[in-house]
Protein backbone atom coordinates (compact mmCIF):
# COMPACT_ATOMS: atom_id res chain seq x y z
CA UNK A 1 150.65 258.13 164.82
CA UNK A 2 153.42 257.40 161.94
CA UNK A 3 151.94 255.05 159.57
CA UNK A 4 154.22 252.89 157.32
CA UNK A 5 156.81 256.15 158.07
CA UNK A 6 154.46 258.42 157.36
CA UNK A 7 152.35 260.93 159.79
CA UNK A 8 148.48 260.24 159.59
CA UNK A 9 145.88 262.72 160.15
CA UNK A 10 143.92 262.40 162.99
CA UNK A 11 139.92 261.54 162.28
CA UNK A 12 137.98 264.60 163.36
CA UNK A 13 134.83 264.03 165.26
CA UNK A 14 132.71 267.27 165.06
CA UNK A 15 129.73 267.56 167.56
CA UNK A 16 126.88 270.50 166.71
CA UNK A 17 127.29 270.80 170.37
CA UNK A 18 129.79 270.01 173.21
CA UNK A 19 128.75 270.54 177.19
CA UNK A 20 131.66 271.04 179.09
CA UNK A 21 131.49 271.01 183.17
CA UNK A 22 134.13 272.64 184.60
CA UNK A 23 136.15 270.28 187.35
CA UNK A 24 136.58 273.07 190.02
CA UNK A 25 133.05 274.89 190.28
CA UNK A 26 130.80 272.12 188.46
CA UNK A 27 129.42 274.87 186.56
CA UNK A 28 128.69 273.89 182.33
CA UNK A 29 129.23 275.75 179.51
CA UNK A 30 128.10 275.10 175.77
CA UNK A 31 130.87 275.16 173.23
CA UNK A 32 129.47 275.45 169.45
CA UNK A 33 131.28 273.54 166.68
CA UNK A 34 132.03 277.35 165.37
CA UNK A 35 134.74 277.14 168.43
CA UNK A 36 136.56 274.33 167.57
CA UNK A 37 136.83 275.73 163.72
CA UNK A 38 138.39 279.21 164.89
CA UNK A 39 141.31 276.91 166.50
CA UNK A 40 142.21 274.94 163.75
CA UNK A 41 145.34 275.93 161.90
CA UNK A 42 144.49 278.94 159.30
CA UNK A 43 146.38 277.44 156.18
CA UNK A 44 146.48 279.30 152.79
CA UNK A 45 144.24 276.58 150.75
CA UNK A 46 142.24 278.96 148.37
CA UNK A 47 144.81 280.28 146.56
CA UNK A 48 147.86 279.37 143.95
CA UNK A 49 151.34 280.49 143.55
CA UNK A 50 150.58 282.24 140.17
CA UNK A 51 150.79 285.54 141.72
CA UNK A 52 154.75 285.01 142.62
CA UNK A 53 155.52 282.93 139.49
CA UNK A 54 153.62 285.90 137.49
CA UNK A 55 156.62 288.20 139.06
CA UNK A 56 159.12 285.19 139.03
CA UNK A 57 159.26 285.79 135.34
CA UNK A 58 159.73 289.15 134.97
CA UNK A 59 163.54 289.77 134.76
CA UNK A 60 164.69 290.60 138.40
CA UNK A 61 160.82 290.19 139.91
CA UNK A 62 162.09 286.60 141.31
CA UNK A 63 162.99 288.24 144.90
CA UNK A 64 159.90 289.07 146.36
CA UNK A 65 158.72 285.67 147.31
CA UNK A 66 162.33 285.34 148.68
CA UNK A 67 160.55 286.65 151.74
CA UNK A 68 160.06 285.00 155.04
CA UNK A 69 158.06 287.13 157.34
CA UNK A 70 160.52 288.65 159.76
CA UNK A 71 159.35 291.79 159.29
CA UNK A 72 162.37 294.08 159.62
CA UNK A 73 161.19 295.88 156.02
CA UNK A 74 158.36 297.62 157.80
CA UNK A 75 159.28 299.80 160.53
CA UNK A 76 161.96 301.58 158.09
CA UNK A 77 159.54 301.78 155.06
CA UNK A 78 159.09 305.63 154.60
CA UNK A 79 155.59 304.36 152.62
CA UNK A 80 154.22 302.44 156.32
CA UNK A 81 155.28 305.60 158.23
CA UNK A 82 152.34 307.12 156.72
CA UNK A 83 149.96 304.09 155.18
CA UNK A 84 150.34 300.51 155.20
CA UNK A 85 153.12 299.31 153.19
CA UNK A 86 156.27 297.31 153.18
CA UNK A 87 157.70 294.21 151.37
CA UNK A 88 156.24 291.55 153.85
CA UNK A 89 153.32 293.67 153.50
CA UNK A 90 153.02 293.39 149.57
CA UNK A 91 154.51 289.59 149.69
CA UNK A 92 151.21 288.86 151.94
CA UNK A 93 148.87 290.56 149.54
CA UNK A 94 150.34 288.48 146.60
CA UNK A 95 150.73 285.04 149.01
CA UNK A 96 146.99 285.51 149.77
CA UNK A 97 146.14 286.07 145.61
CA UNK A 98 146.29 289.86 145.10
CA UNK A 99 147.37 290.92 141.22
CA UNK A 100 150.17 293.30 141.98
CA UNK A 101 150.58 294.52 138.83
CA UNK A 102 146.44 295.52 139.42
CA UNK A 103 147.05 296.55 142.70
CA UNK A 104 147.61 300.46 143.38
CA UNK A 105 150.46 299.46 146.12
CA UNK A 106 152.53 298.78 142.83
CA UNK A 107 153.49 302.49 142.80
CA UNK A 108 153.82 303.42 146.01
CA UNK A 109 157.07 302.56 146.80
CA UNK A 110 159.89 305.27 146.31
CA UNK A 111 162.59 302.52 146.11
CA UNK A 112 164.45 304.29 148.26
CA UNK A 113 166.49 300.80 149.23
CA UNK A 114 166.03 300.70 152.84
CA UNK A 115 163.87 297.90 153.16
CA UNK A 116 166.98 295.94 151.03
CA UNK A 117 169.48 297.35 153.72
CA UNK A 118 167.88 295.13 156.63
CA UNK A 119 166.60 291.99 154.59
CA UNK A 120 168.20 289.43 155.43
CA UNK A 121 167.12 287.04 152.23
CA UNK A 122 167.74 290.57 150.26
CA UNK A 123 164.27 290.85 148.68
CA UNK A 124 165.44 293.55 146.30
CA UNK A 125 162.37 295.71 146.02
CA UNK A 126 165.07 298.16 143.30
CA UNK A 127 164.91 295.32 140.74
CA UNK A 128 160.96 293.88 141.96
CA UNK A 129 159.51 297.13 141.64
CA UNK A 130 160.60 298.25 137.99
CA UNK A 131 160.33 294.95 137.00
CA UNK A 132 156.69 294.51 137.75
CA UNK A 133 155.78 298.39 137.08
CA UNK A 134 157.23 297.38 133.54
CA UNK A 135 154.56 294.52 132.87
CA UNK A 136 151.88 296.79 134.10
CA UNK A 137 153.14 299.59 131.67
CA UNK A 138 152.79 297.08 128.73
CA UNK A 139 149.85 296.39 130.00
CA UNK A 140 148.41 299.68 129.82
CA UNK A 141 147.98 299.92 133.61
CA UNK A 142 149.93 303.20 134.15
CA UNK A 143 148.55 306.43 136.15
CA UNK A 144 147.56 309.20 134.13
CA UNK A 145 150.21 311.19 135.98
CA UNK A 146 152.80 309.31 135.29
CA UNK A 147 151.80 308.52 131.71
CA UNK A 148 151.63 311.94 131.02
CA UNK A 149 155.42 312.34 132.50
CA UNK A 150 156.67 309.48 130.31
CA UNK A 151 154.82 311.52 127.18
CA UNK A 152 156.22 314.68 127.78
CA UNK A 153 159.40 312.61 128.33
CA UNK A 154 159.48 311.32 124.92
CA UNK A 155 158.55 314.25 123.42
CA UNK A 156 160.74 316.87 124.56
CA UNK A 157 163.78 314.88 126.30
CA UNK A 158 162.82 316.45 129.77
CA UNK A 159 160.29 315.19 132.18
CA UNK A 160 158.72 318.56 132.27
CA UNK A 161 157.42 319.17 128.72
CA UNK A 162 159.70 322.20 128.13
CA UNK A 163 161.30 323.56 125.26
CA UNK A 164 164.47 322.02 124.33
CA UNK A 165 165.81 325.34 123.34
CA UNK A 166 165.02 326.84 126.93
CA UNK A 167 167.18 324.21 128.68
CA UNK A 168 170.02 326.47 129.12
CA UNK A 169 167.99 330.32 129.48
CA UNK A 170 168.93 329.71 133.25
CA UNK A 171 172.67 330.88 132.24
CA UNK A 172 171.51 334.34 131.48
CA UNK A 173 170.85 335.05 134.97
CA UNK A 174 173.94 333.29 136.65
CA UNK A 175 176.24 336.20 136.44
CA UNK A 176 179.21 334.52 135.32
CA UNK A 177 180.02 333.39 131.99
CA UNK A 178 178.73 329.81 131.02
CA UNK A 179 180.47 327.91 128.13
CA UNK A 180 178.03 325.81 125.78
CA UNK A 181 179.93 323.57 123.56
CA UNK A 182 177.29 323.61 120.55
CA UNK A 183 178.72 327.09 120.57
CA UNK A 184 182.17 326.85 122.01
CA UNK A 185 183.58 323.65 121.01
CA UNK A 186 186.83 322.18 122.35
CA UNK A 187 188.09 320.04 125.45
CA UNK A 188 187.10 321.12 128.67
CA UNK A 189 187.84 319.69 132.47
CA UNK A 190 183.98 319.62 133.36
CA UNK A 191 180.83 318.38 131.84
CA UNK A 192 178.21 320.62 133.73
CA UNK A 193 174.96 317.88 133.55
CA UNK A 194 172.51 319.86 134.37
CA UNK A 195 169.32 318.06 134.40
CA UNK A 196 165.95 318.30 134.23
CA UNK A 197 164.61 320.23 137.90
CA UNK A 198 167.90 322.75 138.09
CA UNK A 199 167.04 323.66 133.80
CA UNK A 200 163.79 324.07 134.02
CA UNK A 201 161.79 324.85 137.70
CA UNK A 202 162.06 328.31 139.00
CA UNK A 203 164.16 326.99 142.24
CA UNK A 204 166.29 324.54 140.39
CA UNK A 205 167.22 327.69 138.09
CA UNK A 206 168.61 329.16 141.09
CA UNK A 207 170.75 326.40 142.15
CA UNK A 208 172.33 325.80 138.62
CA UNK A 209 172.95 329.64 139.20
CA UNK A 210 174.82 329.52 142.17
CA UNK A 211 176.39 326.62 141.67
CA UNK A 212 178.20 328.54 137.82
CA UNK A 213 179.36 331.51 139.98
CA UNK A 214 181.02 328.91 142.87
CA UNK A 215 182.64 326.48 139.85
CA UNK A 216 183.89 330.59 138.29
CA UNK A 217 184.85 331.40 141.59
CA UNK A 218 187.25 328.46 142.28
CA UNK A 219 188.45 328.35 138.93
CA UNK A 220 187.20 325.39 137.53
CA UNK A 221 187.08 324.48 133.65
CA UNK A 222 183.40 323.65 133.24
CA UNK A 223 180.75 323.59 130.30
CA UNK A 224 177.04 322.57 129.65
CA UNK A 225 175.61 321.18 126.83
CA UNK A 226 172.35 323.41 126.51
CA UNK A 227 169.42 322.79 124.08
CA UNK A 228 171.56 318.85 123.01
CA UNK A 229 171.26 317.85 126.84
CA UNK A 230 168.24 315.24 127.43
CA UNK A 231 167.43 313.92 131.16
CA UNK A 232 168.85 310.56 131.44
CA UNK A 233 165.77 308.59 132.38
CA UNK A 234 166.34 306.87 135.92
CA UNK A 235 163.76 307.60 136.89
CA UNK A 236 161.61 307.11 134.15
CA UNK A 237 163.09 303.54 134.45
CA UNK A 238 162.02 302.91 137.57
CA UNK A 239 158.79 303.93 136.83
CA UNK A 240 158.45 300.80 134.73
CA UNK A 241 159.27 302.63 131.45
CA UNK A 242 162.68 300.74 130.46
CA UNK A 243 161.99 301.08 126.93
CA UNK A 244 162.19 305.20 127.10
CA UNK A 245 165.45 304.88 129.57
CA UNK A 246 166.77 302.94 126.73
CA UNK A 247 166.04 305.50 123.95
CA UNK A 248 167.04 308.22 126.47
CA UNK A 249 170.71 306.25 126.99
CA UNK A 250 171.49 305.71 123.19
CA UNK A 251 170.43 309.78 122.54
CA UNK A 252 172.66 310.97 125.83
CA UNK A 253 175.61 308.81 124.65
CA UNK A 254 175.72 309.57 121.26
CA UNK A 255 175.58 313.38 122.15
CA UNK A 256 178.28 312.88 124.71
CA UNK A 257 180.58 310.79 122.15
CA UNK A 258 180.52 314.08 119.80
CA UNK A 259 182.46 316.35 122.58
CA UNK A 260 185.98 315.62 124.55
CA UNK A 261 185.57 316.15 128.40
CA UNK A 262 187.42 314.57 131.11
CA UNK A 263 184.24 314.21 134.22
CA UNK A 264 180.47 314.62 134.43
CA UNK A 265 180.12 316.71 137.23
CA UNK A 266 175.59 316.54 137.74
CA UNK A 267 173.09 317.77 140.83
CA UNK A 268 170.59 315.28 140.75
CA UNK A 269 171.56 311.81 142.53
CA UNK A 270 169.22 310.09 140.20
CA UNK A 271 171.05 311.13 137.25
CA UNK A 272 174.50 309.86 138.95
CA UNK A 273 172.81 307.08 139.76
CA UNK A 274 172.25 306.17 136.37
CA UNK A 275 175.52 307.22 135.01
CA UNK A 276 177.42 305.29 137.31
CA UNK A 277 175.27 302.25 137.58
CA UNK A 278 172.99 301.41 134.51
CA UNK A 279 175.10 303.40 131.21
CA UNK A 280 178.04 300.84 132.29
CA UNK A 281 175.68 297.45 131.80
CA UNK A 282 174.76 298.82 128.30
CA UNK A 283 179.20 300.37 127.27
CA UNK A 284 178.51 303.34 128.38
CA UNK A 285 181.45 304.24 130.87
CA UNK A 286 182.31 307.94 132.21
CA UNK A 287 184.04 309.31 135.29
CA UNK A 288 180.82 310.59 137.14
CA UNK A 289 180.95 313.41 140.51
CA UNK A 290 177.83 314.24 142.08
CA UNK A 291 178.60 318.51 142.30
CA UNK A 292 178.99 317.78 146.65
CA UNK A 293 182.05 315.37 145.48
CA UNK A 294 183.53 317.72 143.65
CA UNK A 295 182.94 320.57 145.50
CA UNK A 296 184.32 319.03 148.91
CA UNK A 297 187.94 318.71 148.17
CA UNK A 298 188.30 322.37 147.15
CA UNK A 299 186.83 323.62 150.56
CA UNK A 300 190.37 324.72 151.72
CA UNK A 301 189.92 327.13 148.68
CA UNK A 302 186.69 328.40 148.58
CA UNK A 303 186.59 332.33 149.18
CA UNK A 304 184.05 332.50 152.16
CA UNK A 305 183.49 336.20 152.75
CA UNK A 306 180.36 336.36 155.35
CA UNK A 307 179.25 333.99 158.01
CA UNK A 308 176.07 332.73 157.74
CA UNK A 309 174.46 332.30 161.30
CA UNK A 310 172.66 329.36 160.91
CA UNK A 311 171.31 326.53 162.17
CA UNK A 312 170.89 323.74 159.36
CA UNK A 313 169.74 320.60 159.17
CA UNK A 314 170.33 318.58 156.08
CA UNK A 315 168.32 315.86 154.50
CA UNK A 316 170.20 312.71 152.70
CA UNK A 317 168.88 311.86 148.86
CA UNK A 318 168.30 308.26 149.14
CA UNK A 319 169.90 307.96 145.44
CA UNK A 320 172.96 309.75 146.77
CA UNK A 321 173.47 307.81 150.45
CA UNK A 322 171.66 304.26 150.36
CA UNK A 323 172.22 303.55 146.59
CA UNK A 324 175.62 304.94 146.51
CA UNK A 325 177.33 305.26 149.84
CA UNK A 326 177.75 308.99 150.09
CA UNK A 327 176.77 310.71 153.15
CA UNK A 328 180.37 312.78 154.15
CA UNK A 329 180.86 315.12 150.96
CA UNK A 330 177.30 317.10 151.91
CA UNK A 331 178.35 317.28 155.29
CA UNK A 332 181.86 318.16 154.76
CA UNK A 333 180.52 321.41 152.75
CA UNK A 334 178.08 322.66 155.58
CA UNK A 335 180.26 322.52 157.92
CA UNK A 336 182.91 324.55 155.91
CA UNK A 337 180.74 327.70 156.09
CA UNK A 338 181.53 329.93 158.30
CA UNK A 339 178.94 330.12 160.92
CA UNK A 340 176.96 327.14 160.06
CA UNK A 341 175.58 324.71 162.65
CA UNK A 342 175.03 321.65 162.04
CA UNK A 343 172.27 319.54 163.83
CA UNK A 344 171.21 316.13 162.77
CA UNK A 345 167.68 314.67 162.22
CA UNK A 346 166.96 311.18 163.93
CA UNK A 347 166.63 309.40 160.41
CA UNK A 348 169.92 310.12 158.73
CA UNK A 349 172.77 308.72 156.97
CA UNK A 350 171.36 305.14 156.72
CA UNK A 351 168.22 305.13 157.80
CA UNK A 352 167.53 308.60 156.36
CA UNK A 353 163.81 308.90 155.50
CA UNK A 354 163.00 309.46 151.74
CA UNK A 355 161.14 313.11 150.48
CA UNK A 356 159.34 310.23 147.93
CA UNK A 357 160.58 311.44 144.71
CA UNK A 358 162.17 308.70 144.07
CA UNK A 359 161.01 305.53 141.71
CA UNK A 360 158.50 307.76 140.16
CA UNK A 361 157.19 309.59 143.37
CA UNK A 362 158.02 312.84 141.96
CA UNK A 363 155.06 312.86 139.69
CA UNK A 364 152.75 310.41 142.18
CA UNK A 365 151.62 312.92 144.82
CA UNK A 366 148.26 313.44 143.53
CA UNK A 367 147.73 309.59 143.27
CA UNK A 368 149.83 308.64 146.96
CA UNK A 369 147.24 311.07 148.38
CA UNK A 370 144.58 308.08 147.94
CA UNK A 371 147.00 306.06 150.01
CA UNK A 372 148.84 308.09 153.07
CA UNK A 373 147.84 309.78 155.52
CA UNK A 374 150.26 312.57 154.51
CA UNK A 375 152.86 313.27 151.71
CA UNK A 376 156.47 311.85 152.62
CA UNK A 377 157.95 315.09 152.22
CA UNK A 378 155.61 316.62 154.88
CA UNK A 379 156.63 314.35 157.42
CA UNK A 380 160.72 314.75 156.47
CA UNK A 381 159.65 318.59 157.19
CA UNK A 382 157.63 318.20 160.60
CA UNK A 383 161.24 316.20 161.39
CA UNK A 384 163.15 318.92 160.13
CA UNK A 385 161.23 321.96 162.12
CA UNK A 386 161.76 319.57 165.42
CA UNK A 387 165.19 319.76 165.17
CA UNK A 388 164.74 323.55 165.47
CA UNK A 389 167.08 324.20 162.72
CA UNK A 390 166.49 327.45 161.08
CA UNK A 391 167.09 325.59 157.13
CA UNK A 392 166.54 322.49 155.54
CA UNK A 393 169.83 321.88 153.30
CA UNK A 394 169.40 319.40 150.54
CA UNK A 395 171.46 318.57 147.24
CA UNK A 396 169.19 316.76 145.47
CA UNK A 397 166.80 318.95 142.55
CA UNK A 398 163.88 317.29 143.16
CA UNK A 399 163.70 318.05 147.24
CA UNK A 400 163.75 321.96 147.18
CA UNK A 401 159.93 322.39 145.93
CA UNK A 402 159.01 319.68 147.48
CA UNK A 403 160.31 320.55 150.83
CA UNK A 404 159.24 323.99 150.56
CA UNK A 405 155.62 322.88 149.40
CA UNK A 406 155.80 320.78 152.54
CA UNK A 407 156.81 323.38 155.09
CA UNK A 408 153.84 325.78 154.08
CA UNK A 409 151.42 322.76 154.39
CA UNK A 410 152.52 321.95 157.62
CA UNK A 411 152.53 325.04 158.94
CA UNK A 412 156.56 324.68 158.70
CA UNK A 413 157.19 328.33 156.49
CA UNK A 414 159.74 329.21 158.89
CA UNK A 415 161.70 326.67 157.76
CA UNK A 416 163.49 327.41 155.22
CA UNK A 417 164.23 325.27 152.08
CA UNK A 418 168.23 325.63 150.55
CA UNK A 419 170.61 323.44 148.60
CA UNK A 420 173.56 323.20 149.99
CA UNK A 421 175.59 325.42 146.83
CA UNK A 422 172.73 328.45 147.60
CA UNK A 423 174.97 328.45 150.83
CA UNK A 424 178.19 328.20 149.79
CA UNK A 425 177.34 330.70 147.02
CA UNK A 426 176.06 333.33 149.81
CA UNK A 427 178.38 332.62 152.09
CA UNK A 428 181.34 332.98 148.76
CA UNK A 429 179.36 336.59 147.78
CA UNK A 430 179.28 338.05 151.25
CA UNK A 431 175.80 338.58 150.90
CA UNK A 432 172.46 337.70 152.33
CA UNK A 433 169.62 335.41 150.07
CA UNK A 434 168.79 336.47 146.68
């Protein structure tokens, strides 16, 4: 009863033993104390707040305890599709006194940003996550696969550990002339960023390839800038290693003040995602085209000289649709080639699932594995194969391996794995693959 305006707690009699005798059959039952202790109200009374004021001051870790249960994160968490994840999930471990920045669930998520897209108190798991991963680097915390990636990194300017001077070999099979402005200085229309995955891995090689002959083909003033180019770090800063993005920034932009070029034209969505988002907070300001944008305005011209036959599916980069807002230019491309079908997956545009290279995930498979019941990638594929699309089109470097890794492991090989400028080049040549 309110006491002097104030609620007072009822006085708790606790009996070792209560007989209860039911008023219909007469029958008694014994009721332990333990009974009447299961009912009470289960209130968080062994633990603190430290774990949230911990993240609270970290620099854009403040969100998380923004949470209030409602769940929506979960069910579109590509992470919980195959484990036990989510944002309410990891606000629950840190309510009940879990050390995130200890805690393995620290780098599983792929901040692929659909968990932000349906919070309503916009928990912001794109600023929580690097945020905390960040601390944990400082700390030393870091797996060895990913510490190895952020070495290599520093080292060589590429996530890969490859030979600077090797960045631009990939030209030599293209076919068409490609202009590097160490060597050919001068203005050009074009800044060809190439990137890590389409320099350097076998399959990316062959999408920088195709995508030189298609720019050639439609006339387009483009150049590269070869051995000088360095990734520029997104993902690295995701991965909690701000410090190298920062050092990755300065080297890119003082390398692209030296040359005059009117666009950055790049593959990878992470890249544009940097250029366009993060290089601006620091003075850093270019016009930026992921290659779909500025391939699907020049459709009407593009010299299509077979049809392809094909059923396609096509897979949206998280970095290019949810973090951007592009989902049309892709499409627009597939279904200018002649003969293409286009089928959609279930989990698209929006609520597209993630292939989990993102925030890191690239170089995490061997530690995820601990975590999932299978790789993100492998269940895009199984999703893929049900359409029963003969390809699986993507435009983002990082999903071609990781798709086609997936499809043999799921017993998927049929499937095939293309970016979307393989096609156009194949269907520009007249030609079947390779």
């Amino acid at each position: 009863m309110p006491v002097g305006g104030r609620k007072q707690a009822p006085v708790v009699i606790e009996e070792e033993m209560a007989v209860v005798a039911s008023t219909i059959s007469g029958r008694t039952s014994e009721l332990p104390a333990m009974w009447n202790r299961m009912l009470e109200p289960r209130v968080l009374r062994d633990y603190g707040s430290g774990g949230f004021a911990r993240l609270a001051a970290l620099q854009g870790g403040e969100s998380l305890e923004w949470c209030y249960g409602c769940g929506k994160c979960v069910p579109v968490c590509p992470v919980d599709l195959v484990g036990e994840y989510g944002p309410r999930k990891l606000h629950r471990k840190v309510q009940s006194g879990v050390d995130l920045l200890a805690d393995d669930d620290l780098w599983l998520c792929t901040t692929c940003m659909n968990c932000l897209r349906v919070c309503p108190k916009q928990v912001d798991m794109i600023k929580v996550m690097p945020a905390a991963r960040g601390a944990a680097v400082g700390a030393g915390e870091v797996p060895t696969e990913l510490q190895d990636v952020f070495e290599k990194t520093f080292r060589y300017g590429n996530c890969l550990g490859e030979n600077p001077r090797r960045r631009h070999a990939w030209t030599r099979g293209a076919g068409v002339p490609v202009r590097v402005l160490a060597d050919q200085p001068g203005p050009v229309d074009v800044l060809f960023y190439v990137e890590d995955y389409w320099s350097y891995h076998p399959r990316g090689q062959q999408a920088a390839q195709a995508f030189a002959r298609v720019l050639t083909a439609l006339g387009v003033d483009f150049a590269i800038l070869g051995a000088e180019e360095k990734t520029v770090g997104d993902s690295q800063r995701l991965a909690g290693e701000a410090g190298l993005f920062e050092a990755l920034m300065e080297d890119v932009a003082a390398t692209l003040g030296r040359y005059d070029f009117r666009r950055i034209v790049t593959p990878d969505p992470h890249g544009f995602n940097a250029l366009v988002k993060e290089y601006p907070k620091h003075g850093h300001r270019y016009e930026v085209l992921h290659y779909t944008q500025l391939l699907a305005p020049l459709v009407e011209q593009m010299p299509f000289a077979a049809s392809l036959e094909r059923t396609v599916t096509f897979h949206d980069p998280c970095y290019l649709g949810r973090h951007n807002g592009e989902y049309d230019a892709p499409r627009t491309l597939l279904e200018a080639i002649p003969g293409i079908r286009l089928v959609e997956m279930g989990r698209c545009r929006e609520n597209g699932y993630c292939c989990g290279g993102g925030g890191g995930g690239m170089w995490l498979d061997g530690f995820t594995s601990n975590h999932t019941a299978e790789r993100l990638s492998e269940r895009r594929v199984r999703e893929a194969a049900e359409t029963g699309a003969d390809i699986l089109a993507v435009c983002c470097p990082y999903e071609v391996s990781r798709f086609e890794d997936a499809a043999k492991s799921t017993g998927n090989d049929h499937l095939q794995v293309r970016d979307i400028v393989e096609l156009l080049d194949e269907a520009m040549r007249g030609h079947g693959e390779g």
